[in-house]
C-alpha atoms as a PDB file:
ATOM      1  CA  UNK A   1       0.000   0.000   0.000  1.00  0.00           C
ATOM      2  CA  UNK A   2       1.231   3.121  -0.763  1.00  0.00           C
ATOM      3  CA  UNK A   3      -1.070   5.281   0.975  1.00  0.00           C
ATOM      4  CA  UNK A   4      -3.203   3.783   4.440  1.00  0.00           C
ATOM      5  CA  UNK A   5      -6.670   5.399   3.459  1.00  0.00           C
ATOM      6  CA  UNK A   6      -9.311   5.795   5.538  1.00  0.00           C
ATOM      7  CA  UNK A   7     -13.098   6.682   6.021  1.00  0.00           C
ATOM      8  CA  UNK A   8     -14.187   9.736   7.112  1.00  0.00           C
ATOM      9  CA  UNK A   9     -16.671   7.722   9.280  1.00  0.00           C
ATOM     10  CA  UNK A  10     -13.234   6.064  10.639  1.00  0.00           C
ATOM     11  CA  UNK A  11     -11.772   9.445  12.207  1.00  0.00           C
ATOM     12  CA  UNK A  12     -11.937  10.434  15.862  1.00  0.00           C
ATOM     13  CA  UNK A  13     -11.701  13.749  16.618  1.00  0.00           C
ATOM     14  CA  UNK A  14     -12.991  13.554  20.346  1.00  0.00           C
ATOM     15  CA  UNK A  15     -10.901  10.744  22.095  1.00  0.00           C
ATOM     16  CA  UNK A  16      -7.633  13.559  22.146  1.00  0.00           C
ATOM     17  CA  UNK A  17      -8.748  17.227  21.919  1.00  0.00           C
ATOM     18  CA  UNK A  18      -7.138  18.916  18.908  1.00  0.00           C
ATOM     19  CA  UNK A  19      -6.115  15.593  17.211  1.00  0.00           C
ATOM     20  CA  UNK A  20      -7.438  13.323  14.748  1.00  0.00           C
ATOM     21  CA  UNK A  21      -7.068   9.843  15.701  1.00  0.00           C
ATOM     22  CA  UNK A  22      -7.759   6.170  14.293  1.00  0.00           C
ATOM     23  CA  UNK A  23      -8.155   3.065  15.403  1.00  0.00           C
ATOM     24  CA  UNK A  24      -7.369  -0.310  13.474  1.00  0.00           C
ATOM     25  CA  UNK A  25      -7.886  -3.395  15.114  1.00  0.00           C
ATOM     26  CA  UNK A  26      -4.792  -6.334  14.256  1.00  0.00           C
ATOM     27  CA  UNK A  27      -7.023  -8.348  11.687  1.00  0.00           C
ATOM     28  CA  UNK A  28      -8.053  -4.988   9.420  1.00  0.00           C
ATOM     29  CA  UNK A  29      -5.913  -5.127   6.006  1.00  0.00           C
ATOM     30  CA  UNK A  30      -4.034  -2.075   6.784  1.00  0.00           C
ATOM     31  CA  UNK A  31      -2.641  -2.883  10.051  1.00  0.00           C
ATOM     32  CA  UNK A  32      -1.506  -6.206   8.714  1.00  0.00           C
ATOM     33  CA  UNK A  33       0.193  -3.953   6.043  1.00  0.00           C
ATOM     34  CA  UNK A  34       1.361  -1.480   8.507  1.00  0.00           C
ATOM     35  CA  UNK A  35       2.740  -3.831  11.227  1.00  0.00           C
ATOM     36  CA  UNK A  36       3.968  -6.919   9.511  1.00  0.00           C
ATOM     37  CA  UNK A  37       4.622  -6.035   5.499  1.00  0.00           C
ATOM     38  CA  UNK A  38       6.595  -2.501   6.922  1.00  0.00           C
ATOM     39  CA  UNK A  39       7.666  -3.524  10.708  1.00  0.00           C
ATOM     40  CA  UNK A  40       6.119  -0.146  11.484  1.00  0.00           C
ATOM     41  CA  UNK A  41       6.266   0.107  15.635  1.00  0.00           C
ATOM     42  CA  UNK A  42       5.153   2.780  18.079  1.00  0.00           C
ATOM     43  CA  UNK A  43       6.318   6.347  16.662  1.00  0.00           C
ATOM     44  CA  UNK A  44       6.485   5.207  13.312  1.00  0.00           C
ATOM     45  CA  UNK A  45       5.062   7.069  10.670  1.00  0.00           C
ATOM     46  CA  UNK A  46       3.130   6.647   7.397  1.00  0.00           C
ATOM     47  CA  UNK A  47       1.679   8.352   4.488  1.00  0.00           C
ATOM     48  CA  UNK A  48      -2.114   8.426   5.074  1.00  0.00           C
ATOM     49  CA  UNK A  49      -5.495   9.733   3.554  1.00  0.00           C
ATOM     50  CA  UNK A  50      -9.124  10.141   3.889  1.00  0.00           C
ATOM     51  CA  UNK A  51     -11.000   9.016   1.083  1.00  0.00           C
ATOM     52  CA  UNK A  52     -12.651  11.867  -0.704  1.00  0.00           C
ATOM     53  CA  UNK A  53     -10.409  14.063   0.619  1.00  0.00           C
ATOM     54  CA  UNK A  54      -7.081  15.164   2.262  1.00  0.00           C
ATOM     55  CA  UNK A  55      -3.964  13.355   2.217  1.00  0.00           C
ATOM     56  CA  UNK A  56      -1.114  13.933   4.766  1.00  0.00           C
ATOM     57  CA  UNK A  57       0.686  11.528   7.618  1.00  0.00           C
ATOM     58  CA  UNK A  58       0.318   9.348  10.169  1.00  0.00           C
ATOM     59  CA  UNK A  59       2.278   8.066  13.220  1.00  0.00           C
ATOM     60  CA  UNK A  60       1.195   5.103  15.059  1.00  0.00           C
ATOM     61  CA  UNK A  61       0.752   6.449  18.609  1.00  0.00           C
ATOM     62  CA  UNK A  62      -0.033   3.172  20.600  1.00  0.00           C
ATOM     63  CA  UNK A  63      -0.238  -0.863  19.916  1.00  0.00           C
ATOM     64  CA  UNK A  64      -2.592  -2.865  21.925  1.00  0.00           C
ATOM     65  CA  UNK A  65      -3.891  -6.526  22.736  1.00  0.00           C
ATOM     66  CA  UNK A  66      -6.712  -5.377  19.932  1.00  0.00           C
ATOM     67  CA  UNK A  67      -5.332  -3.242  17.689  1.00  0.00           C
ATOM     68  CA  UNK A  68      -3.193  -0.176  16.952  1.00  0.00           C
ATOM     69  CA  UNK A  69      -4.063   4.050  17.542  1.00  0.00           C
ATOM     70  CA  UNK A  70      -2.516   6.196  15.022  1.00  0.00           C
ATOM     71  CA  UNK A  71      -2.569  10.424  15.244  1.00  0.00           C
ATOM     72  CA  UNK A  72      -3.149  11.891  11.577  1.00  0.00           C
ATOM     73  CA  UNK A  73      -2.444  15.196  10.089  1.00  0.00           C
ATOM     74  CA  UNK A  74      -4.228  15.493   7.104  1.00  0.00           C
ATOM     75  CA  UNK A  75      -3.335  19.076   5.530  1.00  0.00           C
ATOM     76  CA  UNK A  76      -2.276  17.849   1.682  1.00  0.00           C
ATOM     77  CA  UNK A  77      -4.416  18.353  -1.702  1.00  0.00           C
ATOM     78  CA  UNK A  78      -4.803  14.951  -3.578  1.00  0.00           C
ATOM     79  CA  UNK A  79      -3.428  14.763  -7.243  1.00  0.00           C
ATOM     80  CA  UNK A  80      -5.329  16.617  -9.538  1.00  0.00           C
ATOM     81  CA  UNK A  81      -7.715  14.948 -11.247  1.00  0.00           C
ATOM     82  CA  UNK A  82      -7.117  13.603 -14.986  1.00  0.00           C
ATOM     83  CA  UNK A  83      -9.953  15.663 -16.905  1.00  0.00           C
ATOM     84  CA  UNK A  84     -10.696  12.379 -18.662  1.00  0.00           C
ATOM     85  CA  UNK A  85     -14.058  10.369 -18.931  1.00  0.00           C
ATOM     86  CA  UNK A  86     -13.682   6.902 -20.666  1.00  0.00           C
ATOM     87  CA  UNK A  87     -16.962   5.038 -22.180  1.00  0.00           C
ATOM     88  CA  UNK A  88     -15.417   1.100 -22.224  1.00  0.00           C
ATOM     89  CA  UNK A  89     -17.478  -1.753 -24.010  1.00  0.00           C
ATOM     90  CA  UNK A  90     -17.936  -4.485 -21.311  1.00  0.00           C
ATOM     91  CA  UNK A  91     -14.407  -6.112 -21.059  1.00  0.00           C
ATOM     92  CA  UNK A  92     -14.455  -9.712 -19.253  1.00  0.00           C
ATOM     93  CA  UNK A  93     -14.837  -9.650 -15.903  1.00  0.00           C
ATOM     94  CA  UNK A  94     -11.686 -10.514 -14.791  1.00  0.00           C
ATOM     95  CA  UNK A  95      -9.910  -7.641 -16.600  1.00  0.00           C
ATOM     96  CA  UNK A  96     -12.613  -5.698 -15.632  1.00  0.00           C
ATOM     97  CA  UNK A  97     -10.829  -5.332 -12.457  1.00  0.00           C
ATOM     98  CA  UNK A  98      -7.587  -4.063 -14.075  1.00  0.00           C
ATOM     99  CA  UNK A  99      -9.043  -2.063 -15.652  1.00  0.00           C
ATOM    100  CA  UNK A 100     -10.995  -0.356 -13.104  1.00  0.00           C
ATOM    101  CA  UNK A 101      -7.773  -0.046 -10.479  1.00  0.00           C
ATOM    102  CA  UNK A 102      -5.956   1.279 -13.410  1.00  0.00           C
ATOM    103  CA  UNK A 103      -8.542   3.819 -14.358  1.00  0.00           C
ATOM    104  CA  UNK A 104      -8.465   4.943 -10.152  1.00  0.00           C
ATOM    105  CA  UNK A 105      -4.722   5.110 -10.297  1.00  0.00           C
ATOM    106  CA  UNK A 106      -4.506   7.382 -13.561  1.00  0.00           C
ATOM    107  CA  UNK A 107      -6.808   9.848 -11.742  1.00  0.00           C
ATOM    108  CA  UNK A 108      -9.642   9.324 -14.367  1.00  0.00           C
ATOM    109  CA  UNK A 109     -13.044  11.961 -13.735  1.00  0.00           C
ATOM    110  CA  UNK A 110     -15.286   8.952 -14.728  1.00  0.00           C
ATOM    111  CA  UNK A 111     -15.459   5.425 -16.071  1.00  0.00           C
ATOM    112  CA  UNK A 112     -18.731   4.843 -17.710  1.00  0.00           C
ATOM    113  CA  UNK A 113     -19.387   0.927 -18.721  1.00  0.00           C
ATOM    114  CA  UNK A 114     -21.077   0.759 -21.787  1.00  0.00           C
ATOM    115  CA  UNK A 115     -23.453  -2.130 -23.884  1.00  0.00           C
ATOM    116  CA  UNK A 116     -22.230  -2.351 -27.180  1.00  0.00           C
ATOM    117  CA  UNK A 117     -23.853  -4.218 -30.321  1.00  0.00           C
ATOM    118  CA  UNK A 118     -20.648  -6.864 -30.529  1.00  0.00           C
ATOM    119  CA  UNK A 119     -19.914  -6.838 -27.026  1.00  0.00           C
ATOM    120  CA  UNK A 120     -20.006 -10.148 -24.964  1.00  0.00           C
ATOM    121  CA  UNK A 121     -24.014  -9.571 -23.355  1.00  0.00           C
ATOM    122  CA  UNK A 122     -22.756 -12.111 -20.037  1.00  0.00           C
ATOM    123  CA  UNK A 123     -19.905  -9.744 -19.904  1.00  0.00           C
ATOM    124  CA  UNK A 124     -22.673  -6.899 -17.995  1.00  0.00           C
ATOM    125  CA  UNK A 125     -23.719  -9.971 -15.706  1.00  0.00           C
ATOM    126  CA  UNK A 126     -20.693  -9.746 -13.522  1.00  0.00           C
ATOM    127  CA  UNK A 127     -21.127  -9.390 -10.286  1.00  0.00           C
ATOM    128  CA  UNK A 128     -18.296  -6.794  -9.540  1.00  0.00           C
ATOM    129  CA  UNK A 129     -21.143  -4.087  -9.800  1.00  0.00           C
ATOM    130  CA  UNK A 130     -22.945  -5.438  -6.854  1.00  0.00           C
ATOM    131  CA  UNK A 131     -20.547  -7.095  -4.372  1.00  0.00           C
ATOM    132  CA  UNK A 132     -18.391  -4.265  -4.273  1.00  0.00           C
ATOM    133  CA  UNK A 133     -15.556  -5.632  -5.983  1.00  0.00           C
ATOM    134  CA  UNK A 134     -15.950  -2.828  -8.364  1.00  0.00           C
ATOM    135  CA  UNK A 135     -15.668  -0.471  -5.393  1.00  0.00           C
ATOM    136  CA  UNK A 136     -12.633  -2.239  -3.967  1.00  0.00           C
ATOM    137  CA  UNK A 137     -10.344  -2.409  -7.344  1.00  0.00           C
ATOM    138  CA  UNK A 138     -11.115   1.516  -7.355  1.00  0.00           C
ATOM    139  CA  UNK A 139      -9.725   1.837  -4.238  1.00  0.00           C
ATOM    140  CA  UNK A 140      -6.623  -0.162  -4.754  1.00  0.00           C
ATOM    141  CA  UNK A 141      -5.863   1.914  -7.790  1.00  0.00           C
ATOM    142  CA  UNK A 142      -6.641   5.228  -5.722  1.00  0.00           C
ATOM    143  CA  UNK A 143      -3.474   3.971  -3.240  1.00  0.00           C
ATOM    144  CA  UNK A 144      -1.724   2.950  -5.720  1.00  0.00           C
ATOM    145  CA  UNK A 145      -1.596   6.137  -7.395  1.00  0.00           C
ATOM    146  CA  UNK A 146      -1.485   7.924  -3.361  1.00  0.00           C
ATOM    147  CA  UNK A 147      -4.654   9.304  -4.351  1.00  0.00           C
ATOM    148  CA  UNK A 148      -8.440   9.849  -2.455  1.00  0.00           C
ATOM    149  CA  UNK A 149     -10.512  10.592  -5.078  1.00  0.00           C
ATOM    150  CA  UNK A 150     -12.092   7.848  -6.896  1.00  0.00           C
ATOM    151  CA  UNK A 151     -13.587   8.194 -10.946  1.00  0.00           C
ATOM    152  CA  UNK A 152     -17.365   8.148 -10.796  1.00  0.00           C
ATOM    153  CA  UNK A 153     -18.072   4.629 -12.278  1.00  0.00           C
ATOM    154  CA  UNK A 154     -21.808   4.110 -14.002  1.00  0.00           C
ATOM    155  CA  UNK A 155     -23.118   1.647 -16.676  1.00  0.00           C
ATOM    156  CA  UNK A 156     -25.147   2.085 -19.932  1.00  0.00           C
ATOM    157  CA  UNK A 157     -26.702  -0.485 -21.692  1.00  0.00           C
ATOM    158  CA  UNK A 158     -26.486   0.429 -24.996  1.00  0.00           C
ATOM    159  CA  UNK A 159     -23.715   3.126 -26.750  1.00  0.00           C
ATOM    160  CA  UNK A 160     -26.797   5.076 -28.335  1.00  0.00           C
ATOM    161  CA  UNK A 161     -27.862   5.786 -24.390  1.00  0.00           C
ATOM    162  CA  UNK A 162     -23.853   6.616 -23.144  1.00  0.00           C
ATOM    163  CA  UNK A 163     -24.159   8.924 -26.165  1.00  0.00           C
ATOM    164  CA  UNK A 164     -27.410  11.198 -24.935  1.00  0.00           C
ATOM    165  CA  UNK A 165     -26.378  11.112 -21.283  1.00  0.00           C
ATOM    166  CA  UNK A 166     -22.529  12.265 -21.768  1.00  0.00           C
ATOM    167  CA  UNK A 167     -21.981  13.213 -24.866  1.00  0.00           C
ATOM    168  CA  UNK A 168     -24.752  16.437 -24.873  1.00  0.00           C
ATOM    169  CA  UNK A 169     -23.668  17.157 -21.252  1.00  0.00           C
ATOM    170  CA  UNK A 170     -19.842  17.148 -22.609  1.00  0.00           C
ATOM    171  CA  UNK A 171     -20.876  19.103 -25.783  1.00  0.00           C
ATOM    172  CA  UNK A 172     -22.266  22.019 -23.191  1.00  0.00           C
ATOM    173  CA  UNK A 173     -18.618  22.652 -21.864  1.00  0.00           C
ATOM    174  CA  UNK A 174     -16.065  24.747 -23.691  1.00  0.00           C
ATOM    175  CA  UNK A 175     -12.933  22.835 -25.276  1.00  0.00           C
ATOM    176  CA  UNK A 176     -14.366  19.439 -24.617  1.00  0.00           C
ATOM    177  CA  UNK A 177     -12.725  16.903 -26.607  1.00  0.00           C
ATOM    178  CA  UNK A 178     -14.310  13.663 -28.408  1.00  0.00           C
ATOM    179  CA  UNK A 179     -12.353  10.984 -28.926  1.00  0.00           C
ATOM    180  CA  UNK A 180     -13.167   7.257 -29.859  1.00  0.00           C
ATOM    181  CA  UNK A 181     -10.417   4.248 -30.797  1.00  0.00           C
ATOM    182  CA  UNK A 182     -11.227   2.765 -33.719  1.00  0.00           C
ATOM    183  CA  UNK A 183      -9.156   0.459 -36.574  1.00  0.00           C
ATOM    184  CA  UNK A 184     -11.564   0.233 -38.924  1.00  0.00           C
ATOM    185  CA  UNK A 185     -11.355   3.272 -41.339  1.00  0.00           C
ATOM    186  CA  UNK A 186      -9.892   5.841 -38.913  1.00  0.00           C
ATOM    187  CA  UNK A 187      -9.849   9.272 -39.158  1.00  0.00           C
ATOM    188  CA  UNK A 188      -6.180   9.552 -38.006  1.00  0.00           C
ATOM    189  CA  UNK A 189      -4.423   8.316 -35.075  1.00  0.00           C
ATOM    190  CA  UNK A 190      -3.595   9.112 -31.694  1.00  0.00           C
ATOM    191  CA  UNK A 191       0.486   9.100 -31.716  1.00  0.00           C
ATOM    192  CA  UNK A 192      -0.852  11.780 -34.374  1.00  0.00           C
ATOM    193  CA  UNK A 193      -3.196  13.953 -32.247  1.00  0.00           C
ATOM    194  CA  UNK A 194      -1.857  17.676 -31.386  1.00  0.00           C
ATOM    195  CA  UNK A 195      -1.843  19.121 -28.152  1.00  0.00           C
ATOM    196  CA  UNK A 196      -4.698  19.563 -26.261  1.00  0.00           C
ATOM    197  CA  UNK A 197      -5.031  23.507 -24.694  1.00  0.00           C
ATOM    198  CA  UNK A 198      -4.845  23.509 -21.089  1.00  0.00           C
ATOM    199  CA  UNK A 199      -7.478  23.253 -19.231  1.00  0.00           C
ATOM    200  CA  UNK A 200      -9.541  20.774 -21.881  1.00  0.00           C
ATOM    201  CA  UNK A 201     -11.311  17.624 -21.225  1.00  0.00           C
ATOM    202  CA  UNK A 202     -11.576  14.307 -23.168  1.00  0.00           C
ATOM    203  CA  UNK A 203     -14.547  11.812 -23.167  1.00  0.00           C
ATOM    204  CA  UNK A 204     -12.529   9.283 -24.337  1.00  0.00           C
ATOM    205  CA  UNK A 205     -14.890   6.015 -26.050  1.00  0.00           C
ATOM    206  CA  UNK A 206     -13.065   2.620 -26.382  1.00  0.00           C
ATOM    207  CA  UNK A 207     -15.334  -0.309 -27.699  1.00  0.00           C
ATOM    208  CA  UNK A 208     -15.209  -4.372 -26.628  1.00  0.00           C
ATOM    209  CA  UNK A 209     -12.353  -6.361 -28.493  1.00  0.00           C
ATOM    210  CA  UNK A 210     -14.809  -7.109 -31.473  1.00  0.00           C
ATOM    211  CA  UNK A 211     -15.070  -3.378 -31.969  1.00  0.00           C
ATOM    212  CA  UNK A 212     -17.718  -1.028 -32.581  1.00  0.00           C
ATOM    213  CA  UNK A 213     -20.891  -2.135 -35.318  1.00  0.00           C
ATOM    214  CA  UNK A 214     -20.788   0.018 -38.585  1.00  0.00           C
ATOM    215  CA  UNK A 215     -24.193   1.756 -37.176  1.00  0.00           C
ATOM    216  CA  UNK A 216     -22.414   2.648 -33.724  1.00  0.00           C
ATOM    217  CA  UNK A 217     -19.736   4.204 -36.037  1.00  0.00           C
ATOM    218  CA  UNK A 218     -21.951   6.175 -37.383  1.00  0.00           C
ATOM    219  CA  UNK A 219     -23.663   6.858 -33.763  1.00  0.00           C
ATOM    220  CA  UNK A 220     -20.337   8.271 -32.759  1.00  0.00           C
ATOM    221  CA  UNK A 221     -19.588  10.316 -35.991  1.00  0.00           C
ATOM    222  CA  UNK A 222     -23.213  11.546 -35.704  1.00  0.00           C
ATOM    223  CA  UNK A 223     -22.011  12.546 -32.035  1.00  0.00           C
ATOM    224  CA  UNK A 224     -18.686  14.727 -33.100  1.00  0.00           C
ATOM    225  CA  UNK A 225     -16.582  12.349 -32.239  1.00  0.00           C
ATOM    226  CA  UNK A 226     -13.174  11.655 -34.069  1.00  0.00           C
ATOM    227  CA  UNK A 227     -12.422   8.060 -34.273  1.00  0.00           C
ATOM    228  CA  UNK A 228      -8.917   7.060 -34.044  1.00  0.00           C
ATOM    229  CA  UNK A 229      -6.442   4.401 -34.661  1.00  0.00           C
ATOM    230  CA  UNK A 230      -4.205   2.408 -31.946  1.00  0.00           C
ATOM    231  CA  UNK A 231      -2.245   0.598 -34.154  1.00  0.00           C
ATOM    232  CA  UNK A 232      -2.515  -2.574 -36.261  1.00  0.00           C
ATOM    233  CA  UNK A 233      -2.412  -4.929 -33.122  1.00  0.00           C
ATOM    234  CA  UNK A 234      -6.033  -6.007 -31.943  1.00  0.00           C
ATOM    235  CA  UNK A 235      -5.588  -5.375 -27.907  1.00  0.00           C
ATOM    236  CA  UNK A 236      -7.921  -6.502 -24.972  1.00  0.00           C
ATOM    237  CA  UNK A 237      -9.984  -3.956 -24.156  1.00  0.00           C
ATOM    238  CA  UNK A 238      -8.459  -2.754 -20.824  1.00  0.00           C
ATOM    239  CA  UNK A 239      -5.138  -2.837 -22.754  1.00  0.00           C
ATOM    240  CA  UNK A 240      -6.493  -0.175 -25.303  1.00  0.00           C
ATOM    241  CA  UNK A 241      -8.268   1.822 -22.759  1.00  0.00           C
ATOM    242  CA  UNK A 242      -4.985   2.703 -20.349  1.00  0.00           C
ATOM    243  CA  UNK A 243      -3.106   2.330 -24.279  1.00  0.00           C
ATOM    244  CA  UNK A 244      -5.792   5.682 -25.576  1.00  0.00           C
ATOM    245  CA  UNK A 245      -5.701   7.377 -21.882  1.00  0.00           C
ATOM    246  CA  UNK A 246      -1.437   7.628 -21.003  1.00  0.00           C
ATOM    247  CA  UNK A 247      -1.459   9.005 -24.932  1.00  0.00           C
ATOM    248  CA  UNK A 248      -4.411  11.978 -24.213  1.00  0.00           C
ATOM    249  CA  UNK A 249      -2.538  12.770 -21.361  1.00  0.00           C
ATOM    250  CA  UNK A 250       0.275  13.281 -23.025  1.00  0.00           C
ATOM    251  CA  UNK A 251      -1.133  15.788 -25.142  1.00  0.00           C
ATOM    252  CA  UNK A 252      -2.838  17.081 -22.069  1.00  0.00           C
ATOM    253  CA  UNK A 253       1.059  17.538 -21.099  1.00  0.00           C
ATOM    254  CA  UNK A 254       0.027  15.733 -17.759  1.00  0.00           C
ATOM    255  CA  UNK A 255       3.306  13.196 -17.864  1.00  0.00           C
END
């Protein structure tokens, strides 16, 4: 772990007057992590945030029969946020999970999971939605990256319904950017996209590894969007997805 995040339903601000304080009991995760992966003892500290918001240090004050006390100070901005919303065909479920810690960890605004016409339909059956494993991989992406802030993560079940929802709402902000990976025909490529101006966002559309339909080509044409190549290689989905993001942030001159 390279952050110990916590809830803000976690934080005690009574038990010591004029400190925030903690407490983990031996079997949570992040004890484990704290006491026996980094041999952290009493007076030790560690980098530490509150999910949703600041991020900072803590030292571990006291270790008990139970469980450990740790002091925070939590005065520190997160990263700023990637200004980059990513519309993703259903990808299996397993890589599902990559893909949504790796999404967390690049500081994505939003991941939007998205019904498409050659998509896999058992694919949106996964039960990562509703167990909170979905939940969890954002998380471990959010520490990864020593971040708080999670993306917003929704699902569509068809492209023509991601398009009305996001698209229009995108199409109301100033220098908002459309972007969708496609091999088929493209209209250029991403190594060959200019700079984006400062201050612009993406919505970013990558479709399942049997690609988009001819009529959901046209959907996103219809919808301003310029579709762009990858490359000759047909990639997994969550592949092409962090592949498309890492090169619009380059032009967003965020690496």
């Amino acid at each position: 772990m390279n952050l110990i995040l916590f809830n803000e339903a976690e934080l005690n601000t009574d038990e010591y007057p004029g400190e925030v304080t903690v407490h983990l009991l031996h079997r949570d995760e992040r004890a484990v992590h704290l006491l026996k992966v980094l041999h952290k003892g009493v007076g030790s500290s560690f980098t530490a945030g509150v999910l949703g918001g600041k991020t900072g240090s803590g030292i571990i004050a006291e270790i008990g029969s139970t469980g450990l006390l740790a002091a925070l100070n939590l005065d520190n901005d997160p990263p700023r946020r990637t200004p980059l919303r990513l519309g993703a065909g259903f990808p299996r479920p397993i890589q599902l999970r990559r893909l949504l810690r790796d999404c967390a960890s690049l500081g994505l605004t939003a991941v939007d999971l998205v019904g498409t016409e050659l998509g896999e339909k058992s694919y949106r059956d996964t039960k990562l939605l509703n167990d909170g494993g979905a939940h969890s991989a954002l998380v471990e992406g959010a520490i990864q990256a020593r971040d708080t802030r999670l993306p917003g993560l929704a699902v569509y079940p068809t492209l023509s319904e991601w398009l009305q929802m996001v698209t229009v709402a995108a199409q109301k902000v100033t220098d908002t950017v459309l972007l969708a990976a496609d091999n088929v025909r493209p209209q250029g490529s991403f190594s060959g996209l200019g700079p984006l101006q400062p201050g612009a966002g993406v919505v970013l559309a990558i479709g399942p590894e049997r690609g988009w339909s001819d009529r959901e080509r046209e959907q996103l044409e219809g919808a301003g969007y310029f579709r762009l190549s990858l490359g000759e290689r047909a990639l997994r989905t969550e592949t092409a997805c962090v592949a498309a993001a890492v090169l619009v942030m380059e032009k967003m001159n965020l690496l």
